[in-house]
C-alpha atoms as a PDB file:
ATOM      1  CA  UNK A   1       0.000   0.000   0.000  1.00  0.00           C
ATOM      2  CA  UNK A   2       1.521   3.173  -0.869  1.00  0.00           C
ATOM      3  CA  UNK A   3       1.663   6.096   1.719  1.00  0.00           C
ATOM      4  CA  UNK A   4       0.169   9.476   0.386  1.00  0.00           C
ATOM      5  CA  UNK A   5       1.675  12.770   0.791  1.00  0.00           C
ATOM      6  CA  UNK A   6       0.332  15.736   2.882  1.00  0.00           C
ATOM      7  CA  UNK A   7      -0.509  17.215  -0.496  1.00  0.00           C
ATOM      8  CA  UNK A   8      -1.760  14.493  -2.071  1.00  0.00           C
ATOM      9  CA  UNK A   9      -4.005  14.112   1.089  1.00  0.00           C
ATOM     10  CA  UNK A  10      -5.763  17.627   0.596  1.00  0.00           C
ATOM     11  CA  UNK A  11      -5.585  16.745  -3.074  1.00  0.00           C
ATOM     12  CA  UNK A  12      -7.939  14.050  -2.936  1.00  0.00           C
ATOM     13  CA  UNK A  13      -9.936  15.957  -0.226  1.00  0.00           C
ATOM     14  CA  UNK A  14     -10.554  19.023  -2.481  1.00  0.00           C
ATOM     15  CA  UNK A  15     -11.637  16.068  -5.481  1.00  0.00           C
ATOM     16  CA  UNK A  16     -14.089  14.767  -3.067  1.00  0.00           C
ATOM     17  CA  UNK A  17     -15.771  17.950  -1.734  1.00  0.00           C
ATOM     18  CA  UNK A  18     -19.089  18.758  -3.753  1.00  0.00           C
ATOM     19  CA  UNK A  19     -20.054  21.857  -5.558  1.00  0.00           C
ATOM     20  CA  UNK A  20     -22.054  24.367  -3.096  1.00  0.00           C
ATOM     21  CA  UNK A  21     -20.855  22.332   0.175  1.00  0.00           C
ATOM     22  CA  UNK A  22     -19.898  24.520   3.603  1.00  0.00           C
ATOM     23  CA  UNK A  23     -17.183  22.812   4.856  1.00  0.00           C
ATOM     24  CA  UNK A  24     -15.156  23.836   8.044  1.00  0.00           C
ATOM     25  CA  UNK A  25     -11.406  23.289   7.804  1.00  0.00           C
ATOM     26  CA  UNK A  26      -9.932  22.309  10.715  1.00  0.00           C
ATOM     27  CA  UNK A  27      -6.533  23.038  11.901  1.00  0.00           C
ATOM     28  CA  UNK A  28      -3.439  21.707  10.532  1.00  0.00           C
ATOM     29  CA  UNK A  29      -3.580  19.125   7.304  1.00  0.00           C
ATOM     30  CA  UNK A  30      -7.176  20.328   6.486  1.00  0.00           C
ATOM     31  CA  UNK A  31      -5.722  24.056   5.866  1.00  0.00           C
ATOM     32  CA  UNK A  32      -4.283  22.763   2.413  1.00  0.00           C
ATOM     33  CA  UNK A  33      -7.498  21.598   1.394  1.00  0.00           C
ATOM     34  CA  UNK A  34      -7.840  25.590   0.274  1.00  0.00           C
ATOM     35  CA  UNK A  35      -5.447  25.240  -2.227  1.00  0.00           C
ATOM     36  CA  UNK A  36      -6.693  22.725  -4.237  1.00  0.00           C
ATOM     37  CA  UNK A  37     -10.368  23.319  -4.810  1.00  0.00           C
ATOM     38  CA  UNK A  38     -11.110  23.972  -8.487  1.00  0.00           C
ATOM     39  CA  UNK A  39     -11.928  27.367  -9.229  1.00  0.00           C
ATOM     40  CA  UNK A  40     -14.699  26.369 -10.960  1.00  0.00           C
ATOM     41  CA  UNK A  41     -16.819  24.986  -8.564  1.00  0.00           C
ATOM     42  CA  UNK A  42     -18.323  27.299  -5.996  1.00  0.00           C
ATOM     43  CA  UNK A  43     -17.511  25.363  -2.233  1.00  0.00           C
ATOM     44  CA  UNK A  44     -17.474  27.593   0.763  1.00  0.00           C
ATOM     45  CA  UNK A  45     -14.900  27.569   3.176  1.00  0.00           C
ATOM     46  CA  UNK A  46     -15.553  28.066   6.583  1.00  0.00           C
ATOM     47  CA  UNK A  47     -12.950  28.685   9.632  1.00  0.00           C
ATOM     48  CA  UNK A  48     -13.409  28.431  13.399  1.00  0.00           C
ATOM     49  CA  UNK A  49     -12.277  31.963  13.325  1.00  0.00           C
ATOM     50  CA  UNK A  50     -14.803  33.567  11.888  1.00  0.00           C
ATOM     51  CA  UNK A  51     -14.650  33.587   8.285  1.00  0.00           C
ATOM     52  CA  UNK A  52     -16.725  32.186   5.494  1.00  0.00           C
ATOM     53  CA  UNK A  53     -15.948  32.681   2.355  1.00  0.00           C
ATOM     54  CA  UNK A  54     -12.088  31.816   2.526  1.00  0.00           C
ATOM     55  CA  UNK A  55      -9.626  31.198  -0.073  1.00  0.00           C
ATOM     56  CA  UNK A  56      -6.446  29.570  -0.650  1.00  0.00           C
ATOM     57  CA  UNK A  57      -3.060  30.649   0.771  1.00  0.00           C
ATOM     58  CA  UNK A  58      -2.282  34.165  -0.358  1.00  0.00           C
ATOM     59  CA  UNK A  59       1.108  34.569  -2.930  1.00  0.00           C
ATOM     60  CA  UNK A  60       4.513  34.960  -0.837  1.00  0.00           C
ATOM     61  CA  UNK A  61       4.560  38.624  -0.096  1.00  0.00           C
ATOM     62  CA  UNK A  62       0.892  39.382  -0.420  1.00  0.00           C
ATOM     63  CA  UNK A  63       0.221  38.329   3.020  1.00  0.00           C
ATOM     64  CA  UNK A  64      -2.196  40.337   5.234  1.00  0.00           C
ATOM     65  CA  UNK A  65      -1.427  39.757   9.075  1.00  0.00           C
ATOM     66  CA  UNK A  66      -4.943  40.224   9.850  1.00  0.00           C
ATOM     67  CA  UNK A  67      -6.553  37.867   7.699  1.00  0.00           C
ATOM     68  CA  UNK A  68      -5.737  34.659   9.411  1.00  0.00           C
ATOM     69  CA  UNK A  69      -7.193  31.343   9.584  1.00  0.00           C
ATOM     70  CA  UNK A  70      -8.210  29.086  12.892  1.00  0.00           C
ATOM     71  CA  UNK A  71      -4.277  27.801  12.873  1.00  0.00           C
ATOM     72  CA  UNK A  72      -2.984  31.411  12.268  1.00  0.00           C
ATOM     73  CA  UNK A  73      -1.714  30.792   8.685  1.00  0.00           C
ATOM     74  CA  UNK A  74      -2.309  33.499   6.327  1.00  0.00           C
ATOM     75  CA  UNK A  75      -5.266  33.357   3.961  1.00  0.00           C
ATOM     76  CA  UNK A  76      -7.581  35.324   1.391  1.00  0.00           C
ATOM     77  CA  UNK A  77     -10.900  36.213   1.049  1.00  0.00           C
ATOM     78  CA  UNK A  78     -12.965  35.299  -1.949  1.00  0.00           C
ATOM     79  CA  UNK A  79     -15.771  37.542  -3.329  1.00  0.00           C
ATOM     80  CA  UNK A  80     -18.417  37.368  -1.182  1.00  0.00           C
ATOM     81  CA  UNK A  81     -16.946  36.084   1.810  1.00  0.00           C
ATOM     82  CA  UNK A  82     -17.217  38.020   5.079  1.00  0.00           C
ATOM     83  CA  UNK A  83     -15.969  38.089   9.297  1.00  0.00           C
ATOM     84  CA  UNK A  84     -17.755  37.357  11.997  1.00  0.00           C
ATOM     85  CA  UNK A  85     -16.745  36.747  15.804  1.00  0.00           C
ATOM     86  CA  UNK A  86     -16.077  33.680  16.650  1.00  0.00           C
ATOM     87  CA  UNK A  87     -18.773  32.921  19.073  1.00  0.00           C
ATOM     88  CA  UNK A  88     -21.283  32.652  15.592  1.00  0.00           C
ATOM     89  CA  UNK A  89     -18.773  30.779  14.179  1.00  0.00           C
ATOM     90  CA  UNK A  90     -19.150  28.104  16.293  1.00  0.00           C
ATOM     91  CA  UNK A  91     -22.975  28.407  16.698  1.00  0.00           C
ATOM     92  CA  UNK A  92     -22.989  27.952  12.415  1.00  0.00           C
ATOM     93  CA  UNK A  93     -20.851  24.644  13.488  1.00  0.00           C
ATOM     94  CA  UNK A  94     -23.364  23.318  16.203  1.00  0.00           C
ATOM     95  CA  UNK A  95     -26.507  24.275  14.678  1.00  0.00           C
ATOM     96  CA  UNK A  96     -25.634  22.385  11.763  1.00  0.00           C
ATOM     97  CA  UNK A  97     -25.402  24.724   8.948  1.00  0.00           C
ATOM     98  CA  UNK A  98     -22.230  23.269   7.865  1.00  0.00           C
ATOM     99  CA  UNK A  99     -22.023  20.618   4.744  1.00  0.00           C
ATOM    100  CA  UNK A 100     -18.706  18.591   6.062  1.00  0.00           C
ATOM    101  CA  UNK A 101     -15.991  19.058   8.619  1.00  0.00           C
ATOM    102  CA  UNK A 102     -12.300  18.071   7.882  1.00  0.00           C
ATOM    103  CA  UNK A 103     -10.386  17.771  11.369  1.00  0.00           C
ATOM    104  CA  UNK A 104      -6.971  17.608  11.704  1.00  0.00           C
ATOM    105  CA  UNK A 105      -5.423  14.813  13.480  1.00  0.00           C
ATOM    106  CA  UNK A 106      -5.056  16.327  17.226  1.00  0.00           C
ATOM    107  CA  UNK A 107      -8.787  17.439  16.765  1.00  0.00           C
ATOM    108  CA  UNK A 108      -9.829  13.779  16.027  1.00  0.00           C
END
């Protein structure tokens, strides 16, 4: 059985999400997941932080201290997406308004 990467990990993760899903990434592996959705389909990424609406990692250099996600990585923003404090955040998570979760392994 071959072992697969980190990347190919959130590859096959991204392949597997559906079009329109809300999906919470967790922190750690999951945060990669970002960077390989296609940008054709239209998947919302949530973060325990208080975003929806995130994007992949920003370019090196184009980094905005501020915009941060739940494991303090630097992230964008797509179109659309929006901050909120993180006590919603979590009530969008237990209410149930999310599609999937993807934990990393010390949240597990």
């Amino acid at each position: 059985m071959n072992k697969l990467t980190h990347q190919q990990l959130a590859e096959r993760i991204a392949r597997d999400i559906p079009e329109g899903a809300y999906v919470n990434l967790g922190i750690g592996l999951p945060t990669r997941i970002a960077n390989y959705l296609p940008a054709d389909r239209e998947i919302f990424l949530h973060s325990e932080n208080g975003i929806l609406g995130m994007g992949p990692a920003p370019e090196p250099g184009c980094e905005d201290p501020e915009l941060i996600n739940a494991g303090k990585q630097p992230v964008t923003l797509l179109q659309g997406g929006c901050y909120f404090h993180h006590g919603d955040s979590f009530t969008m998570m237990r209410g149930g308004h999310l599609d999937i979760c993807v934990l990393g392994a010390y949240q597990v």
